[in-house]
Protein backbone atom coordinates (compact mmCIF):
# COMPACT_ATOMS: atom_id res chain seq x y z
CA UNK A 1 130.97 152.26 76.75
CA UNK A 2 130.84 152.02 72.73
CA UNK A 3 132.89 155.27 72.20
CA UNK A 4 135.68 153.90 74.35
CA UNK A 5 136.21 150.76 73.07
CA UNK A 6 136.31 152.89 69.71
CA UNK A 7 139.69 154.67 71.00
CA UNK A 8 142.99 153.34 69.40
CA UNK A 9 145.33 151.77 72.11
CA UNK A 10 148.48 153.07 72.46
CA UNK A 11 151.53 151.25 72.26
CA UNK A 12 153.28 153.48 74.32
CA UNK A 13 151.74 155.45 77.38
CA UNK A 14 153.11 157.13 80.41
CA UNK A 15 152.45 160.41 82.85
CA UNK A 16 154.58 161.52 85.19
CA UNK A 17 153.73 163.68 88.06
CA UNK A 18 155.53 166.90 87.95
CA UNK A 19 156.68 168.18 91.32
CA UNK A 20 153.88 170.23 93.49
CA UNK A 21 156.03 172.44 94.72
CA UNK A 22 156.71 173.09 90.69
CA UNK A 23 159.14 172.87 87.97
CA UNK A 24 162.62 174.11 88.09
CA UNK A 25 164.67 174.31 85.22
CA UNK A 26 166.96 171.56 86.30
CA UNK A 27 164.12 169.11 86.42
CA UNK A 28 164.02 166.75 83.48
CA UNK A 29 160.63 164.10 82.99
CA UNK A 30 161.84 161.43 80.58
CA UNK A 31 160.11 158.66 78.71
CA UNK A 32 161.67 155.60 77.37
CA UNK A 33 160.17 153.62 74.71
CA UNK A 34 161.70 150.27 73.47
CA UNK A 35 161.00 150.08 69.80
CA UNK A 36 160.88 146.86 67.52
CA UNK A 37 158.35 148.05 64.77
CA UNK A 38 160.57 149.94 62.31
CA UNK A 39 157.72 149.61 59.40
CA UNK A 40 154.39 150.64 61.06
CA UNK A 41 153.43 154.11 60.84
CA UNK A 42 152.79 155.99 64.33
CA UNK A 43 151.47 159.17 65.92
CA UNK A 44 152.66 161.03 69.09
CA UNK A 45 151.32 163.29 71.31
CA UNK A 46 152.15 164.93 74.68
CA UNK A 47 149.49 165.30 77.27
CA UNK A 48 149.97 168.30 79.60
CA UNK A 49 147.64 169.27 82.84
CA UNK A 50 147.82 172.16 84.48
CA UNK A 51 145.58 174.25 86.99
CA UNK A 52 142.90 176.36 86.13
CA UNK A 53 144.65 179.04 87.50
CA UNK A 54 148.10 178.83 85.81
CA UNK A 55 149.61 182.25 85.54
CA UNK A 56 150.22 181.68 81.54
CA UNK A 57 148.77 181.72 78.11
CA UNK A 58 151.97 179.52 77.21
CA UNK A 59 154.96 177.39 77.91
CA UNK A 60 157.89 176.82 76.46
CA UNK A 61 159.48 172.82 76.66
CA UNK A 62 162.55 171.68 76.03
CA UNK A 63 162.38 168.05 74.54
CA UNK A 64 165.86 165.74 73.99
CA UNK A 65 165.10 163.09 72.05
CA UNK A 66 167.61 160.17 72.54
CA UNK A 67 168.03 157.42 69.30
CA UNK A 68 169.48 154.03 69.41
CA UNK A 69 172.25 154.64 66.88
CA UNK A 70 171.95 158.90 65.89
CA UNK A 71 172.97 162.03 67.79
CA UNK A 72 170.74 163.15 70.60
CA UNK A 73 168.23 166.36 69.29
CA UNK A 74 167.32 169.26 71.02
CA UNK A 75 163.90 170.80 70.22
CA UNK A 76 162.37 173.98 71.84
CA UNK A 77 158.60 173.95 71.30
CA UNK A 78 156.06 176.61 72.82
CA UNK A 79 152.68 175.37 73.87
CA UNK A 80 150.16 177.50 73.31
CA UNK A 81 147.68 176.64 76.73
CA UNK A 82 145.08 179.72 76.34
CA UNK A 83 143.91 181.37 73.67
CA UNK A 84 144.41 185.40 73.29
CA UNK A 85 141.21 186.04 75.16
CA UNK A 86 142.75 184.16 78.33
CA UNK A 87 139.89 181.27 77.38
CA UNK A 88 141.65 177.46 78.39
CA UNK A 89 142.33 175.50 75.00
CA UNK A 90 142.06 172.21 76.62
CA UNK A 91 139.50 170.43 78.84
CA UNK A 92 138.91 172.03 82.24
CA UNK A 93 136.94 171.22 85.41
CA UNK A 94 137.50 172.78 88.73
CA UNK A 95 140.75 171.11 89.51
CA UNK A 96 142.72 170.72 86.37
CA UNK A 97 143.20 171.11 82.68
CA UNK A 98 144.31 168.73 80.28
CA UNK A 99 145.62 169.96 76.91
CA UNK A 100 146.51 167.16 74.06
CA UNK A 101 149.41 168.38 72.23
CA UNK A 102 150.08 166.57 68.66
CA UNK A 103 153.60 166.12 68.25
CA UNK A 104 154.16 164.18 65.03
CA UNK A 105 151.83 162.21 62.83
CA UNK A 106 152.47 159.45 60.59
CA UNK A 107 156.00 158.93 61.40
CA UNK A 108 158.25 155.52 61.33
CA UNK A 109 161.09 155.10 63.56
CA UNK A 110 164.31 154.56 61.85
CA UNK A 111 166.11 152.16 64.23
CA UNK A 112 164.75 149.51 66.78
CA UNK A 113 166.30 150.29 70.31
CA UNK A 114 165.76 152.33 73.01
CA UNK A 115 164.49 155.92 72.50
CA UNK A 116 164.28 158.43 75.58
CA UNK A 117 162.43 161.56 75.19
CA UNK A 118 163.35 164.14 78.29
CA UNK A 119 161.27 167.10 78.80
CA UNK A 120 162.29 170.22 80.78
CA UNK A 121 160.62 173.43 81.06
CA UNK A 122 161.74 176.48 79.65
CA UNK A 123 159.93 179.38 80.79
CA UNK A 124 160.30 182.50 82.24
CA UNK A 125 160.14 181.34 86.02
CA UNK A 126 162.94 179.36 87.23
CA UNK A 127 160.12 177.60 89.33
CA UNK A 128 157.29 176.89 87.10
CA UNK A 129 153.95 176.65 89.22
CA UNK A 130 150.78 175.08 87.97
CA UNK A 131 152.08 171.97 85.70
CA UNK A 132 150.46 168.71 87.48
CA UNK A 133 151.76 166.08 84.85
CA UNK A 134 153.01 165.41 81.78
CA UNK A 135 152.12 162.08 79.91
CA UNK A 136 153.39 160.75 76.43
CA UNK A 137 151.29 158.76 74.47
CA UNK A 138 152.60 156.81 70.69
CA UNK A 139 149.78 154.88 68.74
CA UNK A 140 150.00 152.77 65.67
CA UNK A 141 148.40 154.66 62.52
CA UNK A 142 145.68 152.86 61.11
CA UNK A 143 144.89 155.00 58.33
């Protein structure tokens, strides 16, 4: 009870269920966060699950991120999910993993507005088996 009401609350915090019968290319998961605090510092991160028996050590996302008033960005990241040994990097029971994934720290947003942030997967199967979700999470920096 103590070490959860310990845990920052995010200002921002959504998972979406990515299709069981997997993830084509064509699919797109997006996240829109309306943003008023252009002064606070914040901290993102993407949570991923996945089954214990995903066929690979990795994944590559794509990840549009839409601004109020700038050009739309394009950024490929690979997510490292096992390490070389095949052992899971994050948190595993007999059903699913769940990997945190820190995406930027200490950052401000330049504009209020709307910002959308789409993810689609960019691996080497057009049909990507094994994802179960994909959340995003921003927090206010308190440090």
């Amino acid at each position: 009870m103590l070490a959860s009401s310990c845990q920052p609350t995010p200002v921002y915090e959504e998972t979406l269920a990515v299709n069981q019968e997997g993830w084509l290319y064509e699919d797109q998961y997006s996240f829109e966060i309306t943003v008023e605090d252009t002064i606070s510092l914040h901290d993102m991160h993407l949570d991923i699950d996945h089954t214990p028996d995903f066929a690979y050590q990795n994944t590559y996302l794509n990840i549009t991120t839409s601004f109020p008033k700038q050009e739309d960005k394009v950024e490929r990241l690979n997510i490292q999910l096992a390490e070389k040994n095949g052992k899971w990097i994050g948190k595993c029971n007999s059903e699913t993993c769940k990997l945190k994934v820190y995406m930027l720290d200490k950052f401000k947003f330049a504009d209020e507005g709307v910002y959308s942030f789409s993810i689609s997967q960019y691996s080497r199967e057009e049909n990507l088996k094994g994802i179960q979700s994909i959340g995003l999470k921003v927090y206010q920096n308190k440090s």
